[in-house]
Protein backbone atom coordinates (compact mmCIF):
# COMPACT_ATOMS: atom_id res chain seq x y z
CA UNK A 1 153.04 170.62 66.23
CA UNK A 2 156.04 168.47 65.04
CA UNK A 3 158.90 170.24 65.95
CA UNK A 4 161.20 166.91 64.70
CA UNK A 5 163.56 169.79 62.56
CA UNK A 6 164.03 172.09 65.16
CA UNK A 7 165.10 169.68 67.94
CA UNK A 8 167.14 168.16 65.13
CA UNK A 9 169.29 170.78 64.54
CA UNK A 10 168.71 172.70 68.30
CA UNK A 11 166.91 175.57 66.31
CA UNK A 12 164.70 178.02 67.97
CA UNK A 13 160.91 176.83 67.52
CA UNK A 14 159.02 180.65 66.59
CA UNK A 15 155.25 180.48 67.81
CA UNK A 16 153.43 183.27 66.63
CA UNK A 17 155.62 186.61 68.05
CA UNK A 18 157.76 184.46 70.25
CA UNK A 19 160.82 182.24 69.74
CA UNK A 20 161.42 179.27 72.40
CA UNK A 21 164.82 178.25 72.43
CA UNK A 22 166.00 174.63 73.98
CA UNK A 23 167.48 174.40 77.24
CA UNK A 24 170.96 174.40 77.86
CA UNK A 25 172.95 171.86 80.52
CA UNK A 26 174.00 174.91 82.50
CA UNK A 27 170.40 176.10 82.85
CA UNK A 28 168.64 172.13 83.74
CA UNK A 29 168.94 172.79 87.67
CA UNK A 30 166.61 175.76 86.98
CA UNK A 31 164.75 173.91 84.46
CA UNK A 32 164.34 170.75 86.49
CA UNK A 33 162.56 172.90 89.46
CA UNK A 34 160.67 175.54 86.82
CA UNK A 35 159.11 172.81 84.90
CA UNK A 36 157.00 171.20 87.50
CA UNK A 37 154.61 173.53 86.48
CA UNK A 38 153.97 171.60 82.78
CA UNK A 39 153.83 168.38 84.56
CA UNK A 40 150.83 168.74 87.45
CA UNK A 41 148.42 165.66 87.34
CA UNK A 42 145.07 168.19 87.00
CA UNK A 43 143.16 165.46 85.72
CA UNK A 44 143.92 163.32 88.73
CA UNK A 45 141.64 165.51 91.47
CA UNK A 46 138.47 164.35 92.38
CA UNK A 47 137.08 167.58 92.00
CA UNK A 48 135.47 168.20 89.05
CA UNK A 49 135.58 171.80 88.91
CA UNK A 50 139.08 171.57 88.30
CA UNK A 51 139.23 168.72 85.61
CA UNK A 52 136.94 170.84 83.32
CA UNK A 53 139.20 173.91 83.97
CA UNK A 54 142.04 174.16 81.31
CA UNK A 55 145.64 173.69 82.46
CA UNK A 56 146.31 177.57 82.21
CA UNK A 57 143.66 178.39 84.38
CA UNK A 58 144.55 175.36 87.06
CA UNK A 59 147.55 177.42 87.40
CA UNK A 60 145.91 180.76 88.26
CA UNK A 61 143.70 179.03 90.45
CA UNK A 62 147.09 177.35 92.25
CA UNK A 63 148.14 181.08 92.91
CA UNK A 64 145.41 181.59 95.31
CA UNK A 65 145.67 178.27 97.13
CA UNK A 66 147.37 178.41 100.16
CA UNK A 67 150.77 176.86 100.46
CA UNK A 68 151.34 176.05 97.50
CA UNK A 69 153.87 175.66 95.19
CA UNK A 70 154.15 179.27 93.20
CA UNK A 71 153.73 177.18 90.11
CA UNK A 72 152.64 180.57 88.15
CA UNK A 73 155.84 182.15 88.90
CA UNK A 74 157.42 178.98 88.12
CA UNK A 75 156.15 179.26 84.38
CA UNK A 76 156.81 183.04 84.39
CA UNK A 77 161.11 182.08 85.25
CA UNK A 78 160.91 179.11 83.14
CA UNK A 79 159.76 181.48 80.10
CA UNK A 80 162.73 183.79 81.10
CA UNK A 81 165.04 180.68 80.59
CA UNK A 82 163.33 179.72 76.86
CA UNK A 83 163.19 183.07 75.28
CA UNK A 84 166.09 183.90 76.59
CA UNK A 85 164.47 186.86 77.91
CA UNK A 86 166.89 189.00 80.82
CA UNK A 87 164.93 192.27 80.88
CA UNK A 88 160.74 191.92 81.58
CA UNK A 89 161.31 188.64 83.39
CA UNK A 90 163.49 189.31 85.59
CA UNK A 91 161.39 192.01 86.91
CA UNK A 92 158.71 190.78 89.59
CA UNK A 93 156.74 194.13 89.20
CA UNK A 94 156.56 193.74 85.33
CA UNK A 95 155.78 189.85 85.73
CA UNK A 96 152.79 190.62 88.11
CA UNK A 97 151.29 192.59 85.40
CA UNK A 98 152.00 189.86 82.89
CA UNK A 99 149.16 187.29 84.33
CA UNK A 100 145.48 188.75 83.72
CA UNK A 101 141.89 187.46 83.17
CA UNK A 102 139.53 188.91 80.63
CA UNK A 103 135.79 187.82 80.91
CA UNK A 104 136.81 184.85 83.24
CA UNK A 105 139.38 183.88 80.96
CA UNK A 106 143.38 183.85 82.07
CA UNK A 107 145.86 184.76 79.73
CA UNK A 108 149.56 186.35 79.56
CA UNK A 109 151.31 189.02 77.93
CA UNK A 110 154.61 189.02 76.34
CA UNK A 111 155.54 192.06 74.44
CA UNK A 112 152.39 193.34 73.08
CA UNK A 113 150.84 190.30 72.49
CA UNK A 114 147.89 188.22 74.64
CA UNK A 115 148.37 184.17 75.07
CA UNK A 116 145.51 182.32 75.93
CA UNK A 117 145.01 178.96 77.29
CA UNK A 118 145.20 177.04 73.92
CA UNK A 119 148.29 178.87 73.27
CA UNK A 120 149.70 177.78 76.46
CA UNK A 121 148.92 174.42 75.84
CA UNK A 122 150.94 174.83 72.50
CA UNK A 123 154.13 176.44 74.28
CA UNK A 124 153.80 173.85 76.61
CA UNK A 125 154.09 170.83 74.28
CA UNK A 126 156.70 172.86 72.43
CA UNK A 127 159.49 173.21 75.67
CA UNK A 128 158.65 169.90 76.66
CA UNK A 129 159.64 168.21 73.37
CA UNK A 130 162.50 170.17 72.92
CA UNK A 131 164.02 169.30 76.87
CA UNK A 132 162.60 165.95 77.03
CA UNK A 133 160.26 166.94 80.02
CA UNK A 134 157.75 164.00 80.56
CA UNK A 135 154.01 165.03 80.49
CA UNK A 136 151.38 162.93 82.84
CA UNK A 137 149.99 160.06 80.30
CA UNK A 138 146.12 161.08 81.08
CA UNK A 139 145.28 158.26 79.08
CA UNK A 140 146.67 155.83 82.47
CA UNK A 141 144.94 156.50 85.97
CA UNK A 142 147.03 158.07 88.12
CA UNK A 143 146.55 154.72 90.52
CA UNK A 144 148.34 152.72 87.35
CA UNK A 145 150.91 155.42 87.10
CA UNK A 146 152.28 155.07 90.62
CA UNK A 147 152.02 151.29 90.94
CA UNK A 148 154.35 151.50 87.88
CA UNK A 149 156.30 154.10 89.37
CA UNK A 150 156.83 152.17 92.19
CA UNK A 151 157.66 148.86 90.12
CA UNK A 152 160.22 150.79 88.37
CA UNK A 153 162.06 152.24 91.24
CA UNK A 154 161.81 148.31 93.30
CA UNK A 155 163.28 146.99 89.80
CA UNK A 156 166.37 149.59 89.76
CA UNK A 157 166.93 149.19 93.32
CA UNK A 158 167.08 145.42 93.28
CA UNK A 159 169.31 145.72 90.19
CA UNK A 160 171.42 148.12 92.30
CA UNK A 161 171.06 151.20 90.22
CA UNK A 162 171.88 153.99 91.47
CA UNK A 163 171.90 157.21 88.96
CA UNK A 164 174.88 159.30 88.70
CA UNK A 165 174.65 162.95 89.76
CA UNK A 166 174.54 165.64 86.77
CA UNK A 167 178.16 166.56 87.79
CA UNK A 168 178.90 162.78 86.96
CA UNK A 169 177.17 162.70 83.78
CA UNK A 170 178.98 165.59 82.88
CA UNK A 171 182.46 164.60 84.02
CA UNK A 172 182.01 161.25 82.48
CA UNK A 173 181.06 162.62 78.77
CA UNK A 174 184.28 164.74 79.16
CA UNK A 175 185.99 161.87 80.27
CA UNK A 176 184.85 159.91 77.15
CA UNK A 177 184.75 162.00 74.14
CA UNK A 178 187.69 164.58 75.82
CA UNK A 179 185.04 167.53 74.68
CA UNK A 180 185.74 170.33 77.33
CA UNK A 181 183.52 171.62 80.13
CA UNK A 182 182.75 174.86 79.02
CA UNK A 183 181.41 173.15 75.62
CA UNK A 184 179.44 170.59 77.81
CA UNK A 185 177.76 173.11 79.70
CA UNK A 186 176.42 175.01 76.42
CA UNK A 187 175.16 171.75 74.95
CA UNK A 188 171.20 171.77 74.28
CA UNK A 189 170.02 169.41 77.50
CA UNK A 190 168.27 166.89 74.71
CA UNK A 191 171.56 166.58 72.94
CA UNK A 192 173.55 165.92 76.18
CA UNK A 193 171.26 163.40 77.35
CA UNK A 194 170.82 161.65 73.97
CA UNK A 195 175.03 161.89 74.18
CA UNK A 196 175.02 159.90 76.84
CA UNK A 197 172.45 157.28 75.96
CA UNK A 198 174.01 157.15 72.62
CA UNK A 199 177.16 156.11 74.16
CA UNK A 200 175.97 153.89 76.75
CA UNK A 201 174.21 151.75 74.11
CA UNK A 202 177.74 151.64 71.95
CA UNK A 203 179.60 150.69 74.43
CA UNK A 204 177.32 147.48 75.62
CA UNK A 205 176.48 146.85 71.81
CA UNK A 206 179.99 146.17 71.07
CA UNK A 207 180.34 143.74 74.37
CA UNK A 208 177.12 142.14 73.19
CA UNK A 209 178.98 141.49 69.72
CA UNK A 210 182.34 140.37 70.97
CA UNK A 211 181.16 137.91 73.59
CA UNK A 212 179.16 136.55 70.62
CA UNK A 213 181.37 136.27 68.21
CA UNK A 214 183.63 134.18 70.64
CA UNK A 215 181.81 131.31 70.12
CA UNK A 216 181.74 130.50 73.87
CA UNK A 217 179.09 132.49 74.32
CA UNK A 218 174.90 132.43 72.63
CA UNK A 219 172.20 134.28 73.73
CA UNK A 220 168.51 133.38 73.82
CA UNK A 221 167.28 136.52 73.41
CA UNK A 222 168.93 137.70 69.38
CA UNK A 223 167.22 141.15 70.42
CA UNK A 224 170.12 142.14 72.92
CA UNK A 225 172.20 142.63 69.93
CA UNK A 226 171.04 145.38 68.37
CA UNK A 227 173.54 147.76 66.20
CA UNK A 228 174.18 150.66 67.92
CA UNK A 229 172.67 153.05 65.58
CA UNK A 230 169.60 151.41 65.86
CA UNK A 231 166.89 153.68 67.64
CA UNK A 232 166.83 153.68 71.36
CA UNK A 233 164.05 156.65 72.00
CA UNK A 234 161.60 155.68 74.84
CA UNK A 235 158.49 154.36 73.30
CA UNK A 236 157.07 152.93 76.12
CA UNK A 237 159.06 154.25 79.22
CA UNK A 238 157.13 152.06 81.41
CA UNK A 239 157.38 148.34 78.71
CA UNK A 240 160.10 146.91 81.03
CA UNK A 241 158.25 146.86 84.51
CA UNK A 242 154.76 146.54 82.91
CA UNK A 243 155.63 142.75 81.25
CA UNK A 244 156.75 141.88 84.57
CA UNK A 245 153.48 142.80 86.19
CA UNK A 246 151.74 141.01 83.08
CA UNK A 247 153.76 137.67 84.26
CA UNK A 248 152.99 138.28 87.75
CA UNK A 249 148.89 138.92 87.30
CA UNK A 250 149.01 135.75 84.93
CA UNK A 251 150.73 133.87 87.59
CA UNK A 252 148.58 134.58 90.78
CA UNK A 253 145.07 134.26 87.99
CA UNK A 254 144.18 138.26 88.34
């Protein structure tokens, strides 16, 4: 489903007798814990019983499992949060009821109205579009995955990065636009982050510019100079780190 309009313009995406709002920056500490149940590596578990089940039922059968994480009631509060829902979800007794199998089956109820796993594969790609929630590539082995991972995480520490705090993020996008908190804090989370990207790549475009403009200085690379309007969406998340481990195979003759 392309939901390009909605997230566009923050709208509401309506699937069938349900509408899924986007996320809010007040709400993301809820989100980022409530979501880790759209981003479980199924396909990763050498057990093939649960690769062939569908990512509804994987759930279900998590709720059974022993020390787990209550990923089920995980999906139940992070529907609360996207349909904006204060009445059926934030009853446990009526949320219990809500989860049910029919001829081996699992499905949900919301209203009057039965979801079944293809549907929650559709809500799923929906709330993770619109809050810019990462989904496991099962194209990549989950071996590949990690070693990239961990290449990422080596690169940014040997560059020294170390991410700001959400309170940061926040206080510096009052800092430079001067919008207020309270408006912050009701932004859609994709907007906020895209704010800040948006910003960041302003701000080095027009250093990029000036220093070459100078005359004292030329880059190699023309590509560093790219106007700020130009798109900076994550194609490949992982393009950066995986070149370098290109270089590095070709080096030692893997």
């Amino acid at each position: 489903m392309d939901v390009s309009y909605y997230t566009t313009f923050d709208l509401p995406i309506k699937y069938r007798s349900i509408k899924i709002y986007p996320i809010i920056v007040k709400d993301v500490m809820p989100l980022a814990l409530y979501s880790s149940c759209l981003t479980l590596d199924k396909n990763s578990s050498p057990n093939p019983e649960i690769i062939s089940m569908s990512y509804l039922k994987y759930l279900y059968y998590l709720n059974t499992v022993k020390d787990a994480e209550p990923y089920l009631a995980y999906f139940d509060r992070l529907l609360g949060l996207c349909l904006k829902d204060d009445s059926s979800f934030n009853d446990p007794m009526e949320s219990l009821k809500r989860y049910r199998y029919e001829n081996g089956e699992p499905y949900f109820i919301i209203g009057d109205e039965k979801f079944y796993s293809f549907d929650f594969e559709e809500i799923r790609n929906i709330i993770s579009q619109q809050n810019m929630i990462e989904l496991p590539d099962e194209n990549m082995s989950i071996e590949v995955r990690k070693s990239l991972e961990d290449a990422r995480r080596y690169k940014n520490k040997s560059n020294n990065e170390n991410p700001a705090s959400l309170e940061d993020y926040i206080i510096s996008l009052s800092v430079v636009t001067g919008w207020e908190f309270d408006y912050i804090y009701s932004m859609p989370y994709r907007k906020f982050i895209k704010a800040i990207r948006r910003y960041d790549n302003y701000v080095h475009y027009k250093i990029y510019l000036s220093a070459s403009l100078s005359g004292f200085v030329e880059f190699k690379d023309k590509s560093v100079i790219k106007h700020w309007l130009s798109n900076i969406d994550d194609t490949d998340k992982y393009s950066d780190v995986s070149v370098e481990l290109d270089k590095l195979k070709e080096k030692v003759g893997v």
